[in-house]
Structures are given as structure tokens and as C-alpha cells.
Protein backbone atom coordinates (compact mmCIF):
# COMPACT_ATOMS: atom_id res chain seq x y z
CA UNK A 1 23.55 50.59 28.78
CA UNK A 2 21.61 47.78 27.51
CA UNK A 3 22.30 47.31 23.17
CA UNK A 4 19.23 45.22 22.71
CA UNK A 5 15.90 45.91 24.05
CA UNK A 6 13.80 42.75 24.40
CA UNK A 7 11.38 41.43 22.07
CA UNK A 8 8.34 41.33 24.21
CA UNK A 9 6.15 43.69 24.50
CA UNK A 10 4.49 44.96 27.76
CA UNK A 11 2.27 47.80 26.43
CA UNK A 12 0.75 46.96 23.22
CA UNK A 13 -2.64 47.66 21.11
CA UNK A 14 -3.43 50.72 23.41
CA UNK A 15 -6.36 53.43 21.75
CA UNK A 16 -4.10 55.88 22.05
CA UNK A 17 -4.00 58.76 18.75
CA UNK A 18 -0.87 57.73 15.95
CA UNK A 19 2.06 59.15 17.12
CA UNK A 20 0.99 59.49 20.77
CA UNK A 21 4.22 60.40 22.02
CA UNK A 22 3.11 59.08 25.43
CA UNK A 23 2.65 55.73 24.30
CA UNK A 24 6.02 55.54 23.02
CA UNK A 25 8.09 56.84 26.50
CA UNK A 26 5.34 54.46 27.97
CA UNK A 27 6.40 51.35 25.84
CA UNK A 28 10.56 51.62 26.11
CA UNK A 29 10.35 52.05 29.22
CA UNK A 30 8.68 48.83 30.39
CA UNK A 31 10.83 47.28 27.61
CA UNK A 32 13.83 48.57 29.54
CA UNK A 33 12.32 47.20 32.71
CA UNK A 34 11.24 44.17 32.09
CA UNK A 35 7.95 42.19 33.17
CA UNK A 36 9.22 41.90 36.98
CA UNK A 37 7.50 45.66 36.58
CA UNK A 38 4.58 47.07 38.92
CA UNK A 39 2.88 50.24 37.22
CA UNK A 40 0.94 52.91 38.60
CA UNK A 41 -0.99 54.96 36.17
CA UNK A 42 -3.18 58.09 37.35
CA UNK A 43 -6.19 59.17 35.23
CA UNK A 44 -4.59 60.49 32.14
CA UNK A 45 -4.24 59.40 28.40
CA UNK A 46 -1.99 56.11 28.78
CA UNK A 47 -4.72 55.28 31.48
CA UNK A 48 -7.77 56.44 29.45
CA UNK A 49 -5.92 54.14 26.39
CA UNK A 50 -4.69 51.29 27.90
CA UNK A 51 -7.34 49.83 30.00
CA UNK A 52 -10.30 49.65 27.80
CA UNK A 53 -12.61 46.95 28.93
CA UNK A 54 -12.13 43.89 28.42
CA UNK A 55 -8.89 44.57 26.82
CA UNK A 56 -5.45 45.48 29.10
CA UNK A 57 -2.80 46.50 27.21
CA UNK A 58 -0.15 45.83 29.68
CA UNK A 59 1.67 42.80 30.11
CA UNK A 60 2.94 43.87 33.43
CA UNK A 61 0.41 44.04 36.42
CA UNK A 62 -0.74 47.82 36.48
CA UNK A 63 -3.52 49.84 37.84
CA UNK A 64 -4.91 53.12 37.70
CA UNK A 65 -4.60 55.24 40.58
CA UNK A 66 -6.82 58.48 41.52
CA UNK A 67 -5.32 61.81 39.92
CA UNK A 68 -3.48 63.23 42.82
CA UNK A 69 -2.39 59.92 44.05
CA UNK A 70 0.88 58.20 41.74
CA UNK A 71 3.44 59.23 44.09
CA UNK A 72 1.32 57.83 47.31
CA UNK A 73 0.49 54.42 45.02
CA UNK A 74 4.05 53.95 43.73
CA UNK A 75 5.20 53.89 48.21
CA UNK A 76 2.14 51.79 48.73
CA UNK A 77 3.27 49.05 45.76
CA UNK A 78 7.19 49.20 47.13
CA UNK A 79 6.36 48.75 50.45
CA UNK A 80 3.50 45.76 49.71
CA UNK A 81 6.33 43.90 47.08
CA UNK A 82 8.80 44.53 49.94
CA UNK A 83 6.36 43.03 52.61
CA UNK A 84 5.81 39.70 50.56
CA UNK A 85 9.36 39.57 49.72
CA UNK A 86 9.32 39.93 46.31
CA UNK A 87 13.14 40.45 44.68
CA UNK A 88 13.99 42.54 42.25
CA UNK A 89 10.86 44.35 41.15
CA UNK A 90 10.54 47.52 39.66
CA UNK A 91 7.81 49.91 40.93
CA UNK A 92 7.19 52.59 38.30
CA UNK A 93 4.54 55.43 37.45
CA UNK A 94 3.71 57.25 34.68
CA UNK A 95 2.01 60.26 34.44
CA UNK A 96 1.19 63.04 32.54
CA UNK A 97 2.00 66.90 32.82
CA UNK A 98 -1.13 68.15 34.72
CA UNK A 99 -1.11 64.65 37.01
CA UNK A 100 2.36 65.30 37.99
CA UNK A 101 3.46 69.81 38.18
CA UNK A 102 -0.18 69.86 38.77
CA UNK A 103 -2.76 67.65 40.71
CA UNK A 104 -0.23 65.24 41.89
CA UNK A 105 2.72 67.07 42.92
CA UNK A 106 2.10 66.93 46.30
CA UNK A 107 2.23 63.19 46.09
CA UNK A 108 5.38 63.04 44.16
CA UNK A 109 6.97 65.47 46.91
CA UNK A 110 5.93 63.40 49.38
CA UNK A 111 7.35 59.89 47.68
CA UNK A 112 10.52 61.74 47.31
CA UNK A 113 10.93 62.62 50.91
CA UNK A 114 10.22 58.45 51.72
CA UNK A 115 13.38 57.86 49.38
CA UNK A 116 11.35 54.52 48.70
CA UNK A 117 13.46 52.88 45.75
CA UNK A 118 10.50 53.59 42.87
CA UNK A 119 10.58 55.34 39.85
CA UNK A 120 8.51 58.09 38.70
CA UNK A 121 8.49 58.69 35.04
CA UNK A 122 6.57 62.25 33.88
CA UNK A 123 5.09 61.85 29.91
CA UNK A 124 5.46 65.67 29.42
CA UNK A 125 3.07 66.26 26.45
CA UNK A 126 2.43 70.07 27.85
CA UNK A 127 -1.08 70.12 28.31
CA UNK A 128 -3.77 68.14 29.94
CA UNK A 129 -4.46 66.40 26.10
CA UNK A 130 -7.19 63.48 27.50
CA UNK A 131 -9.35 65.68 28.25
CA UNK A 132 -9.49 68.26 25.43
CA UNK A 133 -6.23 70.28 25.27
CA UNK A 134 -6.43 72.20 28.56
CA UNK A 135 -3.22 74.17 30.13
CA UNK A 136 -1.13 72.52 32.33
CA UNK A 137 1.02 74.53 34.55
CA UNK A 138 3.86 72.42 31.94
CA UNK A 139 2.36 74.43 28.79
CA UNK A 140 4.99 76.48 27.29
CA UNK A 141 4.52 80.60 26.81
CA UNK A 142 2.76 81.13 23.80
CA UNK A 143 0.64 78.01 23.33
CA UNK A 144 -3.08 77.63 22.32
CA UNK A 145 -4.76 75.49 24.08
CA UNK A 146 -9.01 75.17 24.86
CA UNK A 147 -7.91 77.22 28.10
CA UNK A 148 -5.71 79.66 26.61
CA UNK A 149 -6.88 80.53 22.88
CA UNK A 150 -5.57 82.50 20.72
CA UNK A 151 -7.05 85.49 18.49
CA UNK A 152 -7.72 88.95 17.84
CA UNK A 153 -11.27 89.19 18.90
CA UNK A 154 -10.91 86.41 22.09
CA UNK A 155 -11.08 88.82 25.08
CA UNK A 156 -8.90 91.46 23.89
CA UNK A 157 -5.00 92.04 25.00
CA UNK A 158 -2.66 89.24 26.57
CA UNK A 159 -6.00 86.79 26.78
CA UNK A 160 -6.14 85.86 23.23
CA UNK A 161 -2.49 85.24 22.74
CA UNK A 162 -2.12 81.69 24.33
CA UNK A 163 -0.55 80.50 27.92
CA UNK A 164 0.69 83.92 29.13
CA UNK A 165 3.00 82.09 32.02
CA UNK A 166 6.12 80.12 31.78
CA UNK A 167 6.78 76.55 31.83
CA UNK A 168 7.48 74.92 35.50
CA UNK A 169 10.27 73.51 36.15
CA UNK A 170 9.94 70.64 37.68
CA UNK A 171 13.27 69.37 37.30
CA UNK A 172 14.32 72.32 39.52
CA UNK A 173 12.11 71.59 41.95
CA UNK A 174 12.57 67.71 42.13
CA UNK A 175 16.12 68.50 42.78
CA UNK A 176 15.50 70.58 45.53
CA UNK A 177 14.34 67.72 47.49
CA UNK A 178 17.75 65.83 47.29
CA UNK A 179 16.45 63.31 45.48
CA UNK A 180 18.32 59.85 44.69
CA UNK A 181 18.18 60.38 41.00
CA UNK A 182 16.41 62.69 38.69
CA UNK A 183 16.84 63.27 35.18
CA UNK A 184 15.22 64.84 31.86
CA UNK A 185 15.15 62.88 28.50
CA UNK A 186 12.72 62.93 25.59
CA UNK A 187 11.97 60.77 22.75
CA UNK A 188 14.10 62.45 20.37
CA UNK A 189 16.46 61.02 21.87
CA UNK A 190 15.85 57.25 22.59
CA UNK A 191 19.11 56.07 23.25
CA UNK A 192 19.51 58.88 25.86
CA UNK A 193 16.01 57.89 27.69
CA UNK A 194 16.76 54.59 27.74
CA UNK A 195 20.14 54.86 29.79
CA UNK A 196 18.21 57.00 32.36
CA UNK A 197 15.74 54.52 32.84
CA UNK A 198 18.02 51.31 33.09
CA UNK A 199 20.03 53.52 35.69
CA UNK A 200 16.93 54.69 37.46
CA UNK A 201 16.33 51.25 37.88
CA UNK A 202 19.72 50.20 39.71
CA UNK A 203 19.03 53.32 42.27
CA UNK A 204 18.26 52.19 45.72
CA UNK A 205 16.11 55.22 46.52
CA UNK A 206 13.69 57.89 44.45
CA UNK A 207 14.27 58.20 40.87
CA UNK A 208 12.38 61.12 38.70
CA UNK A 209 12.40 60.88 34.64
CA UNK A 210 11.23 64.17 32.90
CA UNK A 211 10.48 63.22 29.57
CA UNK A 212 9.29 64.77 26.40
CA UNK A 213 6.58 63.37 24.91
CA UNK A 214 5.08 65.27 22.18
CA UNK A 215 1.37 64.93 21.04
CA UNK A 216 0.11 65.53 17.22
CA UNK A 217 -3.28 66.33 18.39
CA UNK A 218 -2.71 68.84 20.79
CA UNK A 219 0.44 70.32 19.11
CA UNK A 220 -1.01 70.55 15.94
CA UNK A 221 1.55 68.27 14.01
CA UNK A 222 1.53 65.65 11.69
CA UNK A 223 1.45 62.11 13.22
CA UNK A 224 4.68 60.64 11.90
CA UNK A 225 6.82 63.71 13.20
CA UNK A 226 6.78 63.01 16.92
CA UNK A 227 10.17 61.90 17.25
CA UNK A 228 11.35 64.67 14.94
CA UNK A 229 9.92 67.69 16.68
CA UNK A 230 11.03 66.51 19.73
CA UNK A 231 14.08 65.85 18.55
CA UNK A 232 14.14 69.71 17.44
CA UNK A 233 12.62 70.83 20.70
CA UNK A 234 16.35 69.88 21.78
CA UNK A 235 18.07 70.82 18.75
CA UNK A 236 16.78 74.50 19.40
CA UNK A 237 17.48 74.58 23.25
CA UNK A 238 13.49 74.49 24.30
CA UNK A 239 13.97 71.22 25.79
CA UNK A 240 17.28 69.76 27.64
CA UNK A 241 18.75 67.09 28.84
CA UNK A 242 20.36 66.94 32.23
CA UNK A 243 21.37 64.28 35.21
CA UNK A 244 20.99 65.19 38.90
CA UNK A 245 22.55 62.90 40.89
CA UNK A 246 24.38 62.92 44.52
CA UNK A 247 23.92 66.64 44.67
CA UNK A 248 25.75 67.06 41.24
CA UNK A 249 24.43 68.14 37.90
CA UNK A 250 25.10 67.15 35.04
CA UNK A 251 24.53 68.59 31.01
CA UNK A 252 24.16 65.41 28.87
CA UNK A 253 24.10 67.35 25.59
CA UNK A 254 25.57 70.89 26.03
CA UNK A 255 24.20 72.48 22.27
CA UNK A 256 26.85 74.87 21.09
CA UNK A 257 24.57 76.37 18.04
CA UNK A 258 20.94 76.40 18.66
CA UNK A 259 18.56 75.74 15.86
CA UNK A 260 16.27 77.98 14.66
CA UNK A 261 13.56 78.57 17.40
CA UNK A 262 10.94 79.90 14.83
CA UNK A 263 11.31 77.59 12.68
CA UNK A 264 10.18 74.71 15.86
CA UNK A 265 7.47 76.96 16.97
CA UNK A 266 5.89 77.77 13.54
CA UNK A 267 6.13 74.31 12.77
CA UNK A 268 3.03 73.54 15.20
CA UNK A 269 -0.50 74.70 15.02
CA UNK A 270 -0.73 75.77 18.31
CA UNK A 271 2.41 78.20 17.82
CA UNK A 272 0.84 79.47 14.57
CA UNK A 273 -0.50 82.71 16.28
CA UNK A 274 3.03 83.72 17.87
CA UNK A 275 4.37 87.58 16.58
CA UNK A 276 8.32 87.69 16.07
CA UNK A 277 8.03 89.30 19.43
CA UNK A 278 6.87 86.62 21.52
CA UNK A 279 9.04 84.27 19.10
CA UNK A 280 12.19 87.18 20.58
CA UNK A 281 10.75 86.45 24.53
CA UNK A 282 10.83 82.88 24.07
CA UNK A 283 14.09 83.25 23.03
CA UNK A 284 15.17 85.16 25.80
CA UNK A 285 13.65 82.53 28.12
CA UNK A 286 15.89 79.82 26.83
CA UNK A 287 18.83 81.80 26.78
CA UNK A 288 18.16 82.47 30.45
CA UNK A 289 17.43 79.18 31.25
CA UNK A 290 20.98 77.97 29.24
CA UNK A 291 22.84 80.16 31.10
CA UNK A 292 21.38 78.66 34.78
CA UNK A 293 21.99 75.02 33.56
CA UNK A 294 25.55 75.98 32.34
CA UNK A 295 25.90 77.28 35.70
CA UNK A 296 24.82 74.47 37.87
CA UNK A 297 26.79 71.66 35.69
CA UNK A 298 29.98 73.59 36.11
């Protein structure tokens, strides 16, 4: 795994919100990659931030790509760098939680099934945050969001109580296509993140980065806590990090003692609404989910 991550910088003075936890999975990775790097970015908030006529903040040659289209782009870019014989360049997309589980998915299936050797990197930041705070079919149980408010007097019943469906998991599903490489990571864990993308790099087909990407805005946190509440998404077993590779999986932090899962939700504004009952079902969920992952890494 590399020690050192170099100096220069190939995503810098973006208009992206302090803390934009985006921006950060967004800026280590290219870091990790170097500036031999093609980048596909749909319409999104590292797209909406970093091209900003006349200023580009990417030192890498990138371009934006329609919504439904990274996976499609990403082939396109392999097989044109392939074509002119270009060596050793990395062909990587970014893209957020509704551009990915949502409007791009079939995209992303279909760059899979290629096995062209490109890397698709998912900025999870669990809602569609560019455009307002809108659910994504990535926003947790429980969450406020423009789409899914939360309140007493909102539509009576289940409708004022925030997302009332489950997370996808589109780890799960990326595996199912017996892909090369896929993996899940976050930015509470950098070190972690930046192993997966160095080896994602070295595949020679399809490689798939989850990562957890918090946003202050839309979460309802302060800016300088990213790092921290995603590192306590994973400290209290709401986020994980796993491997999939040559049909294996693979727990790289199996947490013994979960943290206090209250605490993480209460901890955000749009959790503030949650009863200690849905705070019990989400509970529930992970421990469901823990005991699935335990299974398959066995």
C-alpha cells in the first residue's frame, strides 16, 4: 500500500460546501492514481463543483457525462485510450448515490458485464444532496430528507417519519455480477480507502468502490465532523467494510462491540425526529445485515 501520497494535487479549489465529504473520496483518490487518470463525472455535486466556468478543478483530463451514462462513458474512455495505445492509464468515475443505485445503475451493470479494466468509485452521501436533499434509493430508514419529511402534522402516519424503505445494497448486487473487484470503504477510514483504490487500480478487469462520504448539509452536522461521523457510522455497525474478490468475501474490520447506534443517529439533524422504536428497527437491521456478512466471509 502506498506510505506517501503525492504532493500534487488533481482536484483542487472546487465550490463544493466545507466538509463535503465527496470532495474528499474525490481528491485521495486521484492522489492515489496519479495524473495518467481519465475521469468520468455524471451530473452530481463533484460535477456541479468542479467545473465552474472558466475554472476546472481537475488536473487530470475529466468530463461530465449525462446522469444515466458513467458506466457507458468509463467503456467508451478504456476502449478510446486502448485504441490510441495509451499505457498505463487509469479510467475512473465518480458518482453519487442517486447517479449510481439509481439513474445509472443500468450503466454500471452493463460496464460490469464488459469486464473493461475501469474503475467505478460510488461517493455515497445518501441522498441526491445537489439538488436539494432528495431520497435516493441509498437513504437510510429513518432519514429526513425534502422527499421524505418528517413531522406530526406532514401527512399523517408512516409519511411524516422520514425514508420509510431500507438502504440498497449495492454491494450485494455488484457482486452478483462476478465482478473483478468490488469493495466498500469510507472516509473514516482513509488508510483503508486508499488500499482499495491502489488495488482497484492493478485489476485487469471491473473494479467497484462503495464509499462513504458524508455531507454536513444534508445530514445536518457540523462541517469539521465529516471524518468523525463516518468514522462512527462504522464504529456502530451502520456502515462496513468488506472485499469481494475472485468469488470470495472478505470482512476488513469485523467490530466485536458496536457503538452506540443512538448516539450516531441523534447526532444528525436529519435523525433528530427518530422514536427509540425506529432507533430499536434500525438496530435490528444491522444486526441482520452483520449476521449475512459474517456469513458470506466465513
Amino acid at each position: 500500500m502506498k506510505t506517501k501520497l503525492e504532493q500534487e494535487e488533481y482536484f483542487y479549489g472546487h465550490k463544493g460546501c466545507a466538509g463535503c465529504g465527496g470532495s474528499i473520496a474525490v481528491r485521495l483518490a486521484l492522489k492515489v492514481l496519479g495524473k495518467n487518470t481519465l475521469v468520468v463525472l455524471p451530473a452530481g455535486c463533484m460535477s456541479a463543483v468542479g467545473f465552474v466556468y472558466p475554472q476546472l478543478c481537475f488536473g487530470v483530463n475529466a468530463l461530465i457525462s449525462p446522469f444515466a451514462s458513467t458506466g457507458a462513458m468509463l467503456s467508451g474512455l478504456y476502449v478510446g485510450a486502448k485504441a490510441l495505445g495509451l499505457k498505463d492509464v487509469n479510467v475512473v468515475g465518480f458518482a453519487g448515490d442517486g447517479g449510481t443505485a439509481d439513474i445509472g445503475l443500468q450503466a454500471l451493470s452493463g460496464a460490469i458485464d464488459r469486464g473493461d479494466k475501469i474503475i467505478y468509485i460510488c461517493y455515497d452521501n445518501e441522498a441526491y444532496m445537489n439538488t436539494g436533499v432528495q431520497k435516493s434509493s441509498l437513504t437510510p430508514y429513518g432519514a429526513k430528507t425534502t422527499t421524505t419529511p418528517a413531522g406530526d402534522r406532514i401527512h399523517g402516519g408512516t409519511y411524516g417519519r422520514g425514508s420509510t424503505s431500507v438502504k440498497k445494497d449495492m454491494f450485494d448486487i455488484v457482486t452478483a455480477h462476478n465482478i473483478a473487484y468490488a469493495a466498500t470503504a469510507s472516509i473514516g477510514n482513509i488508510p483503508d480507502y486508499i488500499r482499495k483504490v491502489e488495488k482497484a487500480s492493478k485489476m485487469q478487469g471491473t473494479s467497484y468502490i462503495h464509499v462513504a462520504a458524508p455531507c454536513p448539509t444534508g445530514w445536518g452536522v457540523e462541517s469539521s465532523d465529516t471524518v468523525a461521523i463516518a468514522k462512527e457510522a462504522i464504529d456502530c455497525g451502520l456502515w462496513y467494510l468488506a472485499e469481494y474478490e475472485d468469488g470470495e468475501y472478505t470482512l476488513n474490520r469485523d467490530v466485536k462491540e458496536f457503538t452506540s447506534v443512538k448516539e450516531y443517529l441523534k447526532k444528525q439533524n436529519r435523525f433528530k425526529h427518530l422514536t427509540d422504536e425506529d432507533i430499536v428497527a434500525i438496530g435490528c437491521q444491522r444486526d441482520k445485515k452483520w449476521k449475512s456478512l459474517r456469513k458470506k466471509a466465513q
